[in-house]
Protein backbone atom coordinates (compact mmCIF):
# COMPACT_ATOMS: atom_id res chain seq x y z
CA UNK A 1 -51.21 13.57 20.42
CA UNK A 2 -49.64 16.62 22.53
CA UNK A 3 -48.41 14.13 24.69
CA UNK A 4 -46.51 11.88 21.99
CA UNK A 5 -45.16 14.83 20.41
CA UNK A 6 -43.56 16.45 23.91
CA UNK A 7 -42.20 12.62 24.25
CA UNK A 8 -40.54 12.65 21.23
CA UNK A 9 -38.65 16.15 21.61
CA UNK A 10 -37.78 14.89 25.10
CA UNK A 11 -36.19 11.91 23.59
CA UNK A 12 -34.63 13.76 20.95
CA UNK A 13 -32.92 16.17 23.54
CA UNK A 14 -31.75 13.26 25.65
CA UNK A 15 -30.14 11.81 22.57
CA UNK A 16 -29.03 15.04 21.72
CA UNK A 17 -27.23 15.69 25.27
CA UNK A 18 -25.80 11.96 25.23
CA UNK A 19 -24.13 12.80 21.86
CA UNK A 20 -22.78 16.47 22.92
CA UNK A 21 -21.35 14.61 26.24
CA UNK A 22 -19.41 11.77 23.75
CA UNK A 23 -18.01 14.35 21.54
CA UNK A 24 -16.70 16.39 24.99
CA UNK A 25 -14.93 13.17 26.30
CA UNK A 26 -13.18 12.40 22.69
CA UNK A 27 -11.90 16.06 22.54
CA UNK A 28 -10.50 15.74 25.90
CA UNK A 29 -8.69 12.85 25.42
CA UNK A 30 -7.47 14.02 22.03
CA UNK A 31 -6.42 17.34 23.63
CA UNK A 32 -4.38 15.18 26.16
CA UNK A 33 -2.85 13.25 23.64
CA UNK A 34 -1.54 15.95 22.05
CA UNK A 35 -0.18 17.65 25.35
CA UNK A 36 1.57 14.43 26.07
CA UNK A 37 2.86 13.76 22.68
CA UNK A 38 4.30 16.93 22.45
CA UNK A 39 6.05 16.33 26.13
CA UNK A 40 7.60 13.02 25.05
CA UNK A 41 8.89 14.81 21.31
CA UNK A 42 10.23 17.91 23.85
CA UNK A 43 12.01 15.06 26.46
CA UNK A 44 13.18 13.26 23.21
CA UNK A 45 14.61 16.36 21.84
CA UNK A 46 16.67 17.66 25.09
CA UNK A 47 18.11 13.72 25.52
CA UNK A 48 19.50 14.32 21.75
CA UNK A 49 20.91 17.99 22.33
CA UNK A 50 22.96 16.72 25.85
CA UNK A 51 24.18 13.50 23.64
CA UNK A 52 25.02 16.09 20.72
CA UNK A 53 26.75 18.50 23.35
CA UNK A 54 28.75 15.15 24.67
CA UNK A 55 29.91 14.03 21.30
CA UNK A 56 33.15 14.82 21.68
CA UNK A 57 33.21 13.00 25.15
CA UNK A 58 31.74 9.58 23.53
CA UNK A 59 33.94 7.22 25.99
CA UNK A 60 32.63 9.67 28.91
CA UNK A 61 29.05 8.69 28.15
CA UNK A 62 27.29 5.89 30.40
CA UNK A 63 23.57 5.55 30.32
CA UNK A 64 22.85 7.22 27.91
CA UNK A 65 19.59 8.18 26.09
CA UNK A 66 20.86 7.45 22.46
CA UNK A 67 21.93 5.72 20.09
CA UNK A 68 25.37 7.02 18.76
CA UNK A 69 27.08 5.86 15.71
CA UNK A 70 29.87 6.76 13.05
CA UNK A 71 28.10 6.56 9.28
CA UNK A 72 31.35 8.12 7.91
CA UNK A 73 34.06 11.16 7.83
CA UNK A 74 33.42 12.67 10.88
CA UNK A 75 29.73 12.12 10.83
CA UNK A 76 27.71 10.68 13.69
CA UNK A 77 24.33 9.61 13.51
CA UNK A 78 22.51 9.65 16.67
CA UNK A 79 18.96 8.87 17.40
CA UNK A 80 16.72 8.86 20.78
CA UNK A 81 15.96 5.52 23.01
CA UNK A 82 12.46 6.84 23.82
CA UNK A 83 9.20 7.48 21.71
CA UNK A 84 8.95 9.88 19.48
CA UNK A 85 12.11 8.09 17.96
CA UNK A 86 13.82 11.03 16.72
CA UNK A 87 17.39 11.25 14.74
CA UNK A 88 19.65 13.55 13.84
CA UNK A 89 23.01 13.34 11.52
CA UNK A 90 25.90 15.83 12.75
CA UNK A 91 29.55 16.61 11.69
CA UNK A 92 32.00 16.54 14.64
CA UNK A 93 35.08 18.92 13.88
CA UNK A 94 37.98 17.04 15.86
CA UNK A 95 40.18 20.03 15.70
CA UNK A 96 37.83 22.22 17.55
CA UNK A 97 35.54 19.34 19.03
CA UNK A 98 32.56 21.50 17.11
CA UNK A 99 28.99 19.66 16.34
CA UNK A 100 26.45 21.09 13.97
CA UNK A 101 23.63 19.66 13.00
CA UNK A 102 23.03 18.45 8.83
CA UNK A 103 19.69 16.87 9.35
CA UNK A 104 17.04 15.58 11.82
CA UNK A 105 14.07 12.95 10.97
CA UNK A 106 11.28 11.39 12.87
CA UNK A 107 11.51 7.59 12.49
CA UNK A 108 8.29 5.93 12.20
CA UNK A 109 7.54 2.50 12.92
């Protein structure tokens, strides 16, 4: 009776182990998923601020990493190539060749 009782806890710790070792491995992988997903929204974001910077040099541009188009008076809409797409609407003074930023949106597919 000892014996089957010693057997059980010994199976129940083995379980318990093989559970704790499956939890570890999904919060490592979700803990690299976030690392990396914040990398690619931190790469997406710096390609948008050099094409923002550029506006004024459109023509100049080749290769770039967005998307850049007029939706209007002196406002440009332009979003990343890469994932996380990210966009962002901005008013181009022409007189002094000034960008600033009127909104920015995650687009999800």
């Amino acid at each position: 009776m000892i014996i089957a009782w010693v057997l059980s806890l010994l199976v129940l710790f083995s379980s318990l182990v093989a559970c704790l070792e499956r939890l570890s491995a999904i919060e490592i992988i979700g803990t690299n998923s976030v690392v990396e997903s914040g990398k690619r929204f931190i790469a997406s974001e710096k390609a948008l601020l050099q094409c923002e910077q550029h506006l004024s040099q459109i023509a100049l541009l080749e290769n770039s990493a967005c998307h850049i188009r007029s939706v209007g008076k002196h406002l440009w809409l332009i979003s990343s190539i890469e994932k996380p797409h990210l966009e962002i609407l901005v008013h181009l003074d022409e007189n002094t060749n000034q960008v600033s930023r009127l909104n920015w949106r995650q687009q999800f597919e």
